[in-house]
PDB file of N, CA and C in Angstrom:
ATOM      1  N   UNK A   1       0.827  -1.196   0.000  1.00  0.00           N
ATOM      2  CA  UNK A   1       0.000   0.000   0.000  1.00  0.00           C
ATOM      3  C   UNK A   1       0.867   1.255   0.000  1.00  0.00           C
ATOM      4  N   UNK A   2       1.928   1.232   0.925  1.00  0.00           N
ATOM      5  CA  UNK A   2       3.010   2.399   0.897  1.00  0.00           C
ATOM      6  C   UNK A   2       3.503   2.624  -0.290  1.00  0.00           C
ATOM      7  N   UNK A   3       3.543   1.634  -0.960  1.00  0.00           N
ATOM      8  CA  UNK A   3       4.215   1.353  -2.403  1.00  0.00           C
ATOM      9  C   UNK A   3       3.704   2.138  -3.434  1.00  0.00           C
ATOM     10  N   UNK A   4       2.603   2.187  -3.405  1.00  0.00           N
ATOM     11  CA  UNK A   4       1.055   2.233  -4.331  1.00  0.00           C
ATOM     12  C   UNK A   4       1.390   3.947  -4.037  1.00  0.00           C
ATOM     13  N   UNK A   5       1.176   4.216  -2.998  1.00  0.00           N
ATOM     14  CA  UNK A   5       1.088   5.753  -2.118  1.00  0.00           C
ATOM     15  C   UNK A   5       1.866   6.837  -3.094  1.00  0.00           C
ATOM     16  N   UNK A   6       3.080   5.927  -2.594  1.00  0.00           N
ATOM     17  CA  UNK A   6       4.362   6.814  -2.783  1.00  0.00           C
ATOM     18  C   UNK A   6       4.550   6.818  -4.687  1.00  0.00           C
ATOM     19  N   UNK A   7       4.139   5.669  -5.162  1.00  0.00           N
ATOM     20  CA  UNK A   7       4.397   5.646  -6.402  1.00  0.00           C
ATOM     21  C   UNK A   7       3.362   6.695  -7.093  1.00  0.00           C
ATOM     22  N   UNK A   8       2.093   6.798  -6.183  1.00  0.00           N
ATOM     23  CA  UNK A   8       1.296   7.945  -7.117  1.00  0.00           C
ATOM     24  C   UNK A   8       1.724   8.919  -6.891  1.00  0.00           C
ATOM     25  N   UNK A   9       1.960   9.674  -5.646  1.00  0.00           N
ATOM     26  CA  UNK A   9       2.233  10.891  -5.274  1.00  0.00           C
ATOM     27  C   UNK A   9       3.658  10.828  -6.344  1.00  0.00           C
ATOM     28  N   UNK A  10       4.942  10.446  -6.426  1.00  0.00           N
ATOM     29  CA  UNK A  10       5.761  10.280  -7.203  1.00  0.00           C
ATOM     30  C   UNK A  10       5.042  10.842  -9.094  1.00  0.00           C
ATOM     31  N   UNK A  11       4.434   9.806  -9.401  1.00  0.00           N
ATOM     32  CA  UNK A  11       3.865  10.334 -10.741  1.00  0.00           C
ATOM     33  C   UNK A  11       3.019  11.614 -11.004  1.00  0.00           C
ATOM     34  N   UNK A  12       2.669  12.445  -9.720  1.00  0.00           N
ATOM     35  CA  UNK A  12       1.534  13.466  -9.633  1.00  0.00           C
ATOM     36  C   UNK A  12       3.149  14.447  -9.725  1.00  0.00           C
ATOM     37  N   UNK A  13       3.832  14.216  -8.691  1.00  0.00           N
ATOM     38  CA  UNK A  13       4.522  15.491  -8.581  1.00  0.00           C
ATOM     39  C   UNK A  13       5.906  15.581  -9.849  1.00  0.00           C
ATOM     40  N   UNK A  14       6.140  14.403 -10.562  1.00  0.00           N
ATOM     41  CA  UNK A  14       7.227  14.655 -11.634  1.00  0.00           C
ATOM     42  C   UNK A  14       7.262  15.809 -13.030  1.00  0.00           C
ATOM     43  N   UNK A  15       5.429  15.450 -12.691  1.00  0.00           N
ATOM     44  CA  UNK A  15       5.662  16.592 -14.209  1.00  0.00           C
ATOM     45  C   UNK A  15       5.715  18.459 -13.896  1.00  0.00           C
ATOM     46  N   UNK A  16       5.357  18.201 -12.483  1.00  0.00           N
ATOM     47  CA  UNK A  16       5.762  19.649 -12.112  1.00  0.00           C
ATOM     48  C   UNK A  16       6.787  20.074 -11.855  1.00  0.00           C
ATOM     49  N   UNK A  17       7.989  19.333 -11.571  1.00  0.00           N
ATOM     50  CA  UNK A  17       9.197  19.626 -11.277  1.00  0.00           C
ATOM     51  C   UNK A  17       9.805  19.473 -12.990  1.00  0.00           C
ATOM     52  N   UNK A  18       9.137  18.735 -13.737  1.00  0.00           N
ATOM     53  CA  UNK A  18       9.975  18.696 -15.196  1.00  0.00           C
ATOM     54  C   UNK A  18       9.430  19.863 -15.866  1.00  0.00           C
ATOM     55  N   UNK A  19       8.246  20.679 -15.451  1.00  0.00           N
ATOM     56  CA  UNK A  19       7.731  22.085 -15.910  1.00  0.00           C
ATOM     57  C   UNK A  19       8.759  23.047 -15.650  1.00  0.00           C
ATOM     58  N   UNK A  20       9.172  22.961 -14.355  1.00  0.00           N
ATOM     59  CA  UNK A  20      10.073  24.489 -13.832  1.00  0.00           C
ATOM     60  C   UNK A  20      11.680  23.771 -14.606  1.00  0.00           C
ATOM     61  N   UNK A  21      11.764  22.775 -14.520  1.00  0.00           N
ATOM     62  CA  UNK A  21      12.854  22.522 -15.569  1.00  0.00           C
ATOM     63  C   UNK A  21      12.865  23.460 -16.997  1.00  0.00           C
ATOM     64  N   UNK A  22      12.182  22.863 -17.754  1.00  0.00           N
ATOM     65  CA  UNK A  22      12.358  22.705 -19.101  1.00  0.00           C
ATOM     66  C   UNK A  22      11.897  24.286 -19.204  1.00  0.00           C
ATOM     67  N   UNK A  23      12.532  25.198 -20.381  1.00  0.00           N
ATOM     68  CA  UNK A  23      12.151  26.657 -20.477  1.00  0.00           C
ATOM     69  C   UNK A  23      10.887  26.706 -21.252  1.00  0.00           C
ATOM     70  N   UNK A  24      10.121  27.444 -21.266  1.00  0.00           N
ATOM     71  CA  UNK A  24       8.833  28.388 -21.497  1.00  0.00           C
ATOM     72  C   UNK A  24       9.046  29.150 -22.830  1.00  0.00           C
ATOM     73  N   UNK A  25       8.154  28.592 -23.480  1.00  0.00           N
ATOM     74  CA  UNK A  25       8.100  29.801 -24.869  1.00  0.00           C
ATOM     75  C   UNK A  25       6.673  30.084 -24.586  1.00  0.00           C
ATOM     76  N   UNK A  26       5.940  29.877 -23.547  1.00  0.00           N
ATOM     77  CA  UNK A  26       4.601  30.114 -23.767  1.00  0.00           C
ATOM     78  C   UNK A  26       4.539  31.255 -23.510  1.00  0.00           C
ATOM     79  N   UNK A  27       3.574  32.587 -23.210  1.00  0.00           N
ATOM     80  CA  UNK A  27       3.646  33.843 -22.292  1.00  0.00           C
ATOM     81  C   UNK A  27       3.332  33.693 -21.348  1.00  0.00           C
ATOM     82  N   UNK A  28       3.385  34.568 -20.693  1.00  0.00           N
ATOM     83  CA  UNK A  28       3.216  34.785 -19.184  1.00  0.00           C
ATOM     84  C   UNK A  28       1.414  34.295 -18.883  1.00  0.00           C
ATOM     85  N   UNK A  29       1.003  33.446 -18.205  1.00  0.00           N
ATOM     86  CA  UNK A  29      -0.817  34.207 -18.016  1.00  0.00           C
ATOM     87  C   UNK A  29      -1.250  35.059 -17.547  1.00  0.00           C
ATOM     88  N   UNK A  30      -2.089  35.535 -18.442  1.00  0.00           N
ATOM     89  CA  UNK A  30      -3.314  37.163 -17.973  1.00  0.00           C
ATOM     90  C   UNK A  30      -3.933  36.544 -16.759  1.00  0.00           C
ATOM     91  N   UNK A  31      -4.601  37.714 -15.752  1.00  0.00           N
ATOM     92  CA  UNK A  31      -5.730  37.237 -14.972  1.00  0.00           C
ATOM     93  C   UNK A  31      -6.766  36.473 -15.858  1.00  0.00           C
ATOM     94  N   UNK A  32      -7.090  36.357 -17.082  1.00  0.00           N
ATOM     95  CA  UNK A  32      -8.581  35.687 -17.614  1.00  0.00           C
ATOM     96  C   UNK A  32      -7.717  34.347 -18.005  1.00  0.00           C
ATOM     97  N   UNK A  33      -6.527  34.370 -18.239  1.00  0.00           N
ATOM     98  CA  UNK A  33      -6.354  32.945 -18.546  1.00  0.00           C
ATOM     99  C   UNK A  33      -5.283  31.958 -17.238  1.00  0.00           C
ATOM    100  N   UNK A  34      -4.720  32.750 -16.756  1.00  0.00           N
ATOM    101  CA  UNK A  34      -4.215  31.930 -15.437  1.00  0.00           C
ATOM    102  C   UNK A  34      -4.582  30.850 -15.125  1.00  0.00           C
ATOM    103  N   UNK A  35      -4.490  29.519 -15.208  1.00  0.00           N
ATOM    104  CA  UNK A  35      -4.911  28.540 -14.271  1.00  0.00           C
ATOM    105  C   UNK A  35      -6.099  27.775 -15.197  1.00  0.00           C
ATOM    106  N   UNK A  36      -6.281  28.355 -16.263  1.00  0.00           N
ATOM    107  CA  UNK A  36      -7.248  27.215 -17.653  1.00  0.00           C
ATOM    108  C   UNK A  36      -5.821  26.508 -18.178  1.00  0.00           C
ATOM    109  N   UNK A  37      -4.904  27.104 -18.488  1.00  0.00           N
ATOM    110  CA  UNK A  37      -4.061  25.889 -19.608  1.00  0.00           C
ATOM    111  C   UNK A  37      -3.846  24.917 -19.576  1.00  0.00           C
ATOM    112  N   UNK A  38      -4.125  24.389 -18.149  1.00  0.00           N
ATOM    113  CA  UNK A  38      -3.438  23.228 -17.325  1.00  0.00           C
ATOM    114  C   UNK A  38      -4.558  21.926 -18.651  1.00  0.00           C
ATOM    115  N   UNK A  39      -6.181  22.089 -18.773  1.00  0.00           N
ATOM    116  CA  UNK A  39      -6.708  21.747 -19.543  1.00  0.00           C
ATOM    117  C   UNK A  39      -5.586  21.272 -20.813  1.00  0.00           C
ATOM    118  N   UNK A  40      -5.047  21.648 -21.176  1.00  0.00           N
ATOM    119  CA  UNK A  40      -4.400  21.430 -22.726  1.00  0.00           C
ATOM    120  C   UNK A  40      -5.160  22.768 -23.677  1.00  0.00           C
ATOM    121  N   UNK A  41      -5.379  23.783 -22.827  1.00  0.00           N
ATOM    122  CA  UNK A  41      -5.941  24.750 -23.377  1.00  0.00           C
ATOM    123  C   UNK A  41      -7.424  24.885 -23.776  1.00  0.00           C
ATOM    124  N   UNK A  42      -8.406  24.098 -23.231  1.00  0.00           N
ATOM    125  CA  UNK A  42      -9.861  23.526 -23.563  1.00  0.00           C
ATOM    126  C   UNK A  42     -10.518  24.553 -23.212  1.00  0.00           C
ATOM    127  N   UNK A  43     -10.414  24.875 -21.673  1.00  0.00           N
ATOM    128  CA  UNK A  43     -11.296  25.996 -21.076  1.00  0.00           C
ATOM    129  C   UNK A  43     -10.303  27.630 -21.376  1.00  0.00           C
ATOM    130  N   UNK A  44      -9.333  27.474 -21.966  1.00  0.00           N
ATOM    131  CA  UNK A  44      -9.099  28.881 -22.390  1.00  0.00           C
ATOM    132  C   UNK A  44      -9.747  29.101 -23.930  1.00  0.00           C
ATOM    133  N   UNK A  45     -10.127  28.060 -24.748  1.00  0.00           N
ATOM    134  CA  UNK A  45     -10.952  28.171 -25.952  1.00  0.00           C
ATOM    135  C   UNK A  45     -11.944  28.350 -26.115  1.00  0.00           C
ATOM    136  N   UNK A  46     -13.006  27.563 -24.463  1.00  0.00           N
ATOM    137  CA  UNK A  46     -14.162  28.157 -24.253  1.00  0.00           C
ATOM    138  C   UNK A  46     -14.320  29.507 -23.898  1.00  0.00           C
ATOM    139  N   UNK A  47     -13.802  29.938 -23.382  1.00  0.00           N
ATOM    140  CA  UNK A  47     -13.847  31.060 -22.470  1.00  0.00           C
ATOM    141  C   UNK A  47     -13.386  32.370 -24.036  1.00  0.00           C
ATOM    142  N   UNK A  48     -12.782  32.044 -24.587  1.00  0.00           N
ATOM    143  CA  UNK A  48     -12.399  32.905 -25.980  1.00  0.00           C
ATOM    144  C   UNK A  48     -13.788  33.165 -26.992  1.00  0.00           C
ATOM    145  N   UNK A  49     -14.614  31.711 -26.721  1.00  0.00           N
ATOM    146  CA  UNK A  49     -15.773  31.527 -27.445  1.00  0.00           C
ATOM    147  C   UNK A  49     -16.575  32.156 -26.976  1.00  0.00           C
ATOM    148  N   UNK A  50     -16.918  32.723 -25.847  1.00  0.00           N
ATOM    149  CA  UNK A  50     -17.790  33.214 -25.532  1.00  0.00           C
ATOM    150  C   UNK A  50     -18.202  34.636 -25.915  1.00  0.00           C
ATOM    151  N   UNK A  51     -19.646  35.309 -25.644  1.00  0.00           N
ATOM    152  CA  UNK A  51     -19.573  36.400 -26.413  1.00  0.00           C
ATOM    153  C   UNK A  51     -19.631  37.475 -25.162  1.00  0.00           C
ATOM    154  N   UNK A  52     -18.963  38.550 -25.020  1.00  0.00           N
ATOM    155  CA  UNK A  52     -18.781  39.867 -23.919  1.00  0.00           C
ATOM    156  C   UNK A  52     -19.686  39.196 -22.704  1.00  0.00           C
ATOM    157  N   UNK A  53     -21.141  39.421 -23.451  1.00  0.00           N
ATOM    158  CA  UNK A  53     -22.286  39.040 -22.478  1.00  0.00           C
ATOM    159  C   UNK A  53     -22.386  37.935 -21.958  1.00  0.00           C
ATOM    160  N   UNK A  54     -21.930  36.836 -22.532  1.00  0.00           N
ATOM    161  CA  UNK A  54     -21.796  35.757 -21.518  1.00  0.00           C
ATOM    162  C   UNK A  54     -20.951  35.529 -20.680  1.00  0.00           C
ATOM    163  N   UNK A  55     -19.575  36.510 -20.961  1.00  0.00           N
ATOM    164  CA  UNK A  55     -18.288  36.648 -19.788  1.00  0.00           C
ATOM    165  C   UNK A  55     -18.926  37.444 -18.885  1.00  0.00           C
ATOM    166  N   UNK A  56     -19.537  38.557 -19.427  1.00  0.00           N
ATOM    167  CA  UNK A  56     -20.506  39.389 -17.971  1.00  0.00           C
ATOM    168  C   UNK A  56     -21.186  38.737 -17.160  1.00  0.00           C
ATOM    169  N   UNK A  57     -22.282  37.833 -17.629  1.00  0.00           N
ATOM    170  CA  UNK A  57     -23.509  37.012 -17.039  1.00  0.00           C
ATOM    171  C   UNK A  57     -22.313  36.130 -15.767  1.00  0.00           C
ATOM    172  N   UNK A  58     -20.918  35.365 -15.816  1.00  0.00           N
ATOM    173  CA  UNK A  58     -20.189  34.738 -15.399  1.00  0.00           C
ATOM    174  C   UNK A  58     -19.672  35.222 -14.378  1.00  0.00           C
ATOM    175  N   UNK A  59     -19.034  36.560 -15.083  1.00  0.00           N
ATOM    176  CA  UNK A  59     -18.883  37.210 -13.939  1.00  0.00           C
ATOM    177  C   UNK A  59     -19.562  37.753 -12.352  1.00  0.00           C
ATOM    178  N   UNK A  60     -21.066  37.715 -13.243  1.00  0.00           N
ATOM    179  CA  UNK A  60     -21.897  38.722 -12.158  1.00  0.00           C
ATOM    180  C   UNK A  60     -22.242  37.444 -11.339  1.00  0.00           C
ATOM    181  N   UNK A  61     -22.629  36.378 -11.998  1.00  0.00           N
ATOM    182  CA  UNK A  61     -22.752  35.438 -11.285  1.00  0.00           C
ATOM    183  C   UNK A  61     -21.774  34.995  -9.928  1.00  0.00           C
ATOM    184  N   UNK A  62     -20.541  34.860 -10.401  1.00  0.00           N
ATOM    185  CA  UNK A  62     -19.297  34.365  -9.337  1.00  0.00           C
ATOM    186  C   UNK A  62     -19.490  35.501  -8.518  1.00  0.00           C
ATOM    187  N   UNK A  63     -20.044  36.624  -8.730  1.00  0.00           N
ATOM    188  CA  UNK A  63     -19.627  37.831  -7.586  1.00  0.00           C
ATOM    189  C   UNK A  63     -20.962  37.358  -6.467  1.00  0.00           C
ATOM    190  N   UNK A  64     -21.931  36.871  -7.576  1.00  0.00           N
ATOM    191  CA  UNK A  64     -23.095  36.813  -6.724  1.00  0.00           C
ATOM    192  C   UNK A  64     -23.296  35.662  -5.641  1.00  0.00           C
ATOM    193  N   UNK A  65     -22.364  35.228  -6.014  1.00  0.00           N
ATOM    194  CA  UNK A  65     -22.304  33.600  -4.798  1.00  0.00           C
ATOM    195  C   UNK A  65     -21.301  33.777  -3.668  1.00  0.00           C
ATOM    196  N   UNK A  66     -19.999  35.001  -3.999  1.00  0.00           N
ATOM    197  CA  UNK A  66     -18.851  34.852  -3.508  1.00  0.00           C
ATOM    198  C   UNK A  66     -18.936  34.713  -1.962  1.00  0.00           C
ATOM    199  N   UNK A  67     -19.610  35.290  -1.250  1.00  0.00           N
ATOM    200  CA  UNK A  67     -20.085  34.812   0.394  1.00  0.00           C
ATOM    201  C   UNK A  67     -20.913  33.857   0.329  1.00  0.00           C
ATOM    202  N   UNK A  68     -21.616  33.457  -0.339  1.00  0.00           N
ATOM    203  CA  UNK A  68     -22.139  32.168  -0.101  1.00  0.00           C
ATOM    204  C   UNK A  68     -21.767  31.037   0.957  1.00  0.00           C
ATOM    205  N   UNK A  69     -22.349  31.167   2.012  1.00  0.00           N
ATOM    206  CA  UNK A  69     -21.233  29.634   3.214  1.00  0.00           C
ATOM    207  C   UNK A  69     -21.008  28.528   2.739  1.00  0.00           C
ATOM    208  N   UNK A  70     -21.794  28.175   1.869  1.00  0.00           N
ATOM    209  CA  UNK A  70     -21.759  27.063   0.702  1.00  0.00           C
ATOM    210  C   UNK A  70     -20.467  26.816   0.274  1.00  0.00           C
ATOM    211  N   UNK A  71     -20.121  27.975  -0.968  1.00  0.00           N
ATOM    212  CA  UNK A  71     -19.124  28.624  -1.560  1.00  0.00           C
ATOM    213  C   UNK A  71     -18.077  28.402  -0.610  1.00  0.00           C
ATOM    214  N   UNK A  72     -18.234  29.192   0.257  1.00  0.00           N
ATOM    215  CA  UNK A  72     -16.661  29.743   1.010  1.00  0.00           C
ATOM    216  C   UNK A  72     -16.344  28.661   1.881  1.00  0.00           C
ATOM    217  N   UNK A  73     -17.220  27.619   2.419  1.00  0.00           N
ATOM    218  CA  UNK A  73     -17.252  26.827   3.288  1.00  0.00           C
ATOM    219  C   UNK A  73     -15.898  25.361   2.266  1.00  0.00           C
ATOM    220  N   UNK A  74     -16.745  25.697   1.098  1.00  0.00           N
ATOM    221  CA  UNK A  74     -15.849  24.674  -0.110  1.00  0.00           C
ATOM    222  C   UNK A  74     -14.681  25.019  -0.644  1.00  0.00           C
ATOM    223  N   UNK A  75     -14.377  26.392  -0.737  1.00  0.00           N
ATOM    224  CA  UNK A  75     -13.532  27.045  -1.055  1.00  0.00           C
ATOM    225  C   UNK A  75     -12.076  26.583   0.257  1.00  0.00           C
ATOM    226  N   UNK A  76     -13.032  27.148   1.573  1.00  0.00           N
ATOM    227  CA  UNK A  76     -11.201  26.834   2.822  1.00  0.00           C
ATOM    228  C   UNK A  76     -11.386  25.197   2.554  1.00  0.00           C
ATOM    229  N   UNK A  77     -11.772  24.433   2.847  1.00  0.00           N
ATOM    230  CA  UNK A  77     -11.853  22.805   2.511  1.00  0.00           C
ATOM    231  C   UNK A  77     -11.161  22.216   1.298  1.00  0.00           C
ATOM    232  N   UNK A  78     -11.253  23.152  -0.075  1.00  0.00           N
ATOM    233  CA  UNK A  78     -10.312  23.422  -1.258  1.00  0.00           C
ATOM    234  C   UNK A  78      -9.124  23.431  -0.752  1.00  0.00           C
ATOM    235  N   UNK A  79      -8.491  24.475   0.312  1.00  0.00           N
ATOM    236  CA  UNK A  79      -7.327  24.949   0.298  1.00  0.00           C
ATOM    237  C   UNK A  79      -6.382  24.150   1.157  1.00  0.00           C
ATOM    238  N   UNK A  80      -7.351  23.402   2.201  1.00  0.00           N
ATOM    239  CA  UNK A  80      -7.032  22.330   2.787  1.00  0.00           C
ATOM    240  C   UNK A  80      -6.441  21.052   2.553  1.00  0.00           C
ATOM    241  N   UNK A  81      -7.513  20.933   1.716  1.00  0.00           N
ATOM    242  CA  UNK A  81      -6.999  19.483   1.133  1.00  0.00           C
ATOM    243  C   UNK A  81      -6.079  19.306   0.176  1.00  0.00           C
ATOM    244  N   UNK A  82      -5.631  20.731  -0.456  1.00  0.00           N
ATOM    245  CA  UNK A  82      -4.701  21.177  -1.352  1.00  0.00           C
ATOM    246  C   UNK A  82      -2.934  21.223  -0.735  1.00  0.00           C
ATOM    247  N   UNK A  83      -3.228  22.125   0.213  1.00  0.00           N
ATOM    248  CA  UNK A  83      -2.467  21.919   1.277  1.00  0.00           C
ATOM    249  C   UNK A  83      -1.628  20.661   2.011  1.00  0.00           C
ATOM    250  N   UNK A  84      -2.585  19.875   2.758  1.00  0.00           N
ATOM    251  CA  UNK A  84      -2.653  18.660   3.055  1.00  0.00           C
ATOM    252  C   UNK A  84      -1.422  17.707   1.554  1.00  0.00           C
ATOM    253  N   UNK A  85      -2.102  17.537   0.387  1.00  0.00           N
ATOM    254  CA  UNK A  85      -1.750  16.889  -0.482  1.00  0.00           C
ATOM    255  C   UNK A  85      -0.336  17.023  -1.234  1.00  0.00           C
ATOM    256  N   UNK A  86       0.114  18.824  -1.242  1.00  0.00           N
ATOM    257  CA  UNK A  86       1.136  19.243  -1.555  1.00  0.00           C
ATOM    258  C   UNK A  86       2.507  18.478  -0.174  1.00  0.00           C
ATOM    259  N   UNK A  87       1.965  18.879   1.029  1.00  0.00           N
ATOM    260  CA  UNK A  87       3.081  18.395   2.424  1.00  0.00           C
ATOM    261  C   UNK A  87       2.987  16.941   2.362  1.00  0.00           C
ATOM    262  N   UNK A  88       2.039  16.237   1.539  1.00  0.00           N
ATOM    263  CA  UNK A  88       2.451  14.849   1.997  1.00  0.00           C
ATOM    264  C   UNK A  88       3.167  14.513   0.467  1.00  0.00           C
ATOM    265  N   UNK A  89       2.707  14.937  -0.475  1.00  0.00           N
ATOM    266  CA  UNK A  89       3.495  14.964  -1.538  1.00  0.00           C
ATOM    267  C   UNK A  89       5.181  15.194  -1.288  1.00  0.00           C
ATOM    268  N   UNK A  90       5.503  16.484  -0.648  1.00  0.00           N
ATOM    269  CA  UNK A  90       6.915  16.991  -0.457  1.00  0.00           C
ATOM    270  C   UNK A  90       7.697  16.066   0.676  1.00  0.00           C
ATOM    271  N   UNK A  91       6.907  14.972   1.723  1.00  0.00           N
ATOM    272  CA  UNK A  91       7.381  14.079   2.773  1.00  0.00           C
ATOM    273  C   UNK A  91       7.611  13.133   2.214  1.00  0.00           C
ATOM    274  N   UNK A  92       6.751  12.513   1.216  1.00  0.00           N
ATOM    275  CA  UNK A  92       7.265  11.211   0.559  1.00  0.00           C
ATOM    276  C   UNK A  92       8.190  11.388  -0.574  1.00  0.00           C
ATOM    277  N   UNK A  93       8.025  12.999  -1.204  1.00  0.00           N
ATOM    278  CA  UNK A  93       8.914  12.919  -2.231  1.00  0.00           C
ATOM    279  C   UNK A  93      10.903  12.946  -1.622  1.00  0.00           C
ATOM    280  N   UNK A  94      10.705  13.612   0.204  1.00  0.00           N
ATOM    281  CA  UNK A  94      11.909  13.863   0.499  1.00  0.00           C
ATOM    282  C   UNK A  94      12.235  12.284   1.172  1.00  0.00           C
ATOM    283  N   UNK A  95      11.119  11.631   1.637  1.00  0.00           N
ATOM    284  CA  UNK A  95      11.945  10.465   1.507  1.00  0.00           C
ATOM    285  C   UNK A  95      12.454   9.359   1.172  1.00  0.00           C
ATOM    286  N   UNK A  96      11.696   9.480  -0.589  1.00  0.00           N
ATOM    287  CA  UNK A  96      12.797   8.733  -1.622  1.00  0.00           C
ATOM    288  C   UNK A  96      14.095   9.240  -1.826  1.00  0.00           C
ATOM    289  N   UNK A  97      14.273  10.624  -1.903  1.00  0.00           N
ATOM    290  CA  UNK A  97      15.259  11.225  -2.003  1.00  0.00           C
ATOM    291  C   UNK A  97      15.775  12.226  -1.009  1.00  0.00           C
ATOM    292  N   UNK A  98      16.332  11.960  -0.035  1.00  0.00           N
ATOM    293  CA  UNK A  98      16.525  13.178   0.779  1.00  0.00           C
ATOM    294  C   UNK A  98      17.489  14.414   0.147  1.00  0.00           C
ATOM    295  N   UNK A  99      18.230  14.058  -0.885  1.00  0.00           N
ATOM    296  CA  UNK A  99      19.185  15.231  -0.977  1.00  0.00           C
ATOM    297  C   UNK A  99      18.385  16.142  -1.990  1.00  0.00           C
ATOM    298  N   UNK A 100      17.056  15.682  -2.137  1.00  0.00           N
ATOM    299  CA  UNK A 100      16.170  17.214  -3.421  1.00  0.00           C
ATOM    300  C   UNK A 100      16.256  18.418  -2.305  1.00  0.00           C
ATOM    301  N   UNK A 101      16.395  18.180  -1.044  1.00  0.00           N
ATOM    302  CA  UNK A 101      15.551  19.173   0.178  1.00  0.00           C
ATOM    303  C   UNK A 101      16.423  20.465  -0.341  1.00  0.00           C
ATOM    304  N   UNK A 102      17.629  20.500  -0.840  1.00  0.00           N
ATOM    305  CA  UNK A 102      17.875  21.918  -1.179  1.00  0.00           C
ATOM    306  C   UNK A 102      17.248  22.892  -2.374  1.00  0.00           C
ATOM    307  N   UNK A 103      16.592  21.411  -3.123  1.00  0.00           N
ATOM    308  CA  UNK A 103      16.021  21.788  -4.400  1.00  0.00           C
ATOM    309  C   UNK A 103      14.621  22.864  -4.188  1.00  0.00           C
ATOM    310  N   UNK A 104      14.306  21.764  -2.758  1.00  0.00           N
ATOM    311  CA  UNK A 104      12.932  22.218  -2.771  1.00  0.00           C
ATOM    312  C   UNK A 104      13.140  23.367  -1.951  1.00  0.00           C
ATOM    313  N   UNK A 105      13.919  23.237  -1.002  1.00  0.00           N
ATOM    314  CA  UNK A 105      13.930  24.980  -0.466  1.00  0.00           C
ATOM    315  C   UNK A 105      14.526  25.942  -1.185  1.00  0.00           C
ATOM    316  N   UNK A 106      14.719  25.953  -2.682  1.00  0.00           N
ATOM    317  CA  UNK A 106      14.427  26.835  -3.454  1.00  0.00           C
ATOM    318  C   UNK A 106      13.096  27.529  -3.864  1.00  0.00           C
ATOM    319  N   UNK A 107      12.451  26.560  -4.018  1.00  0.00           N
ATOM    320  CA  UNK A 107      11.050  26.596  -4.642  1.00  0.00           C
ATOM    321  C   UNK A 107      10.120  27.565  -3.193  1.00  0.00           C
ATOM    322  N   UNK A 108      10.509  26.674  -2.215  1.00  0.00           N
ATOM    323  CA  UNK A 108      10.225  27.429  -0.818  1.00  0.00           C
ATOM    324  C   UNK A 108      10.596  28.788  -0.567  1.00  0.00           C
ATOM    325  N   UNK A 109      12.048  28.964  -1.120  1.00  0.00           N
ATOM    326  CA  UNK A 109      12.662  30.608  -0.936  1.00  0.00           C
ATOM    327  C   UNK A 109      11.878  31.408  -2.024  1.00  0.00           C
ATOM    328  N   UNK A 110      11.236  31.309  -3.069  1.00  0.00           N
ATOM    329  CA  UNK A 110      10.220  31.923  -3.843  1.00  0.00           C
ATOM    330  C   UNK A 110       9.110  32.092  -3.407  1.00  0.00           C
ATOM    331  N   UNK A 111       8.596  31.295  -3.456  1.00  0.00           N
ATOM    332  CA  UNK A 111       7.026  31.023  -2.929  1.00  0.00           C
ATOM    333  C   UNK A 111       7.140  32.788  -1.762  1.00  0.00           C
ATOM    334  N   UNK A 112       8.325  32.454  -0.577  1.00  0.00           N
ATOM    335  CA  UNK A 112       7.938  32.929   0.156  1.00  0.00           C
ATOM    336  C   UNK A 112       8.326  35.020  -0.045  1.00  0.00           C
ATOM    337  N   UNK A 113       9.176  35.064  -1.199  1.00  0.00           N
ATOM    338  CA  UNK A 113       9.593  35.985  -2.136  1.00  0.00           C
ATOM    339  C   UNK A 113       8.159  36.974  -2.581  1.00  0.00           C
ATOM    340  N   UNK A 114       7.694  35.968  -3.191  1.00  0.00           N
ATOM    341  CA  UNK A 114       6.363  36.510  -4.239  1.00  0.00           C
ATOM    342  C   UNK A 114       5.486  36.904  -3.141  1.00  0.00           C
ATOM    343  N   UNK A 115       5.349  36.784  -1.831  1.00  0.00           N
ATOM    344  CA  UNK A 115       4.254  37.137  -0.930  1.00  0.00           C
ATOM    345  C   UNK A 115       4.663  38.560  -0.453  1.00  0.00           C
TER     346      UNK A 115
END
């Protein structure tokens, strides 16, 4: 079962470390496209398709839920389990390999940079 564990978390976290590897010809992302490409670009094509008024209707909508306890209740539980998944990701990834830990407290010395 440890096996199983470690081997997924292993395959989840390789292609993100082979991302910050390999260089970028893509651009930078806008606020409207940030965080669609991951798709293979699907929901940045929808979102292109759409017409003004249906990016408005989207918009007004997300504003209109944004306190929602519903919403926000799913949203910290999001960040949690996100959380959660990244530290157990970075525990099993440091102990196949303990000597990445300088790698990763790079990634750590940014993170904490950009704030």
């Amino acid at each position: 079962m440890k096996t199983t564990v470690f081997a997924i978390a292993l395959a989840l976290a390789a292609p993100a470390f082979t991302a910050f590897a390999e260089e970028s010809t893509a651009p930078a992302p806008s606020p409207t496209t940030h965080g669609w490409h991951w798709r293979g670009g699907k929901m940045l094509e929808v979102w292109k398709s759409l017409t003004p008024e249906e990016k408005q209707k989207l918009k007004t909508a997300r504003q209109a839920v944004r306190n929602n306890p519903d919403v926000v209740a799913a949203k910290m539980k999001m960040k949690t389990e996100i959380k959660t998944f990244r530290e157990t990701r970075k525990a099993a990834m440091l102990k196949a390999d303990p000597t990445i830990a300088p790698i990763l407290e790079k990634f750590e010395a940014a993170k904490t940079e950009k704030k």
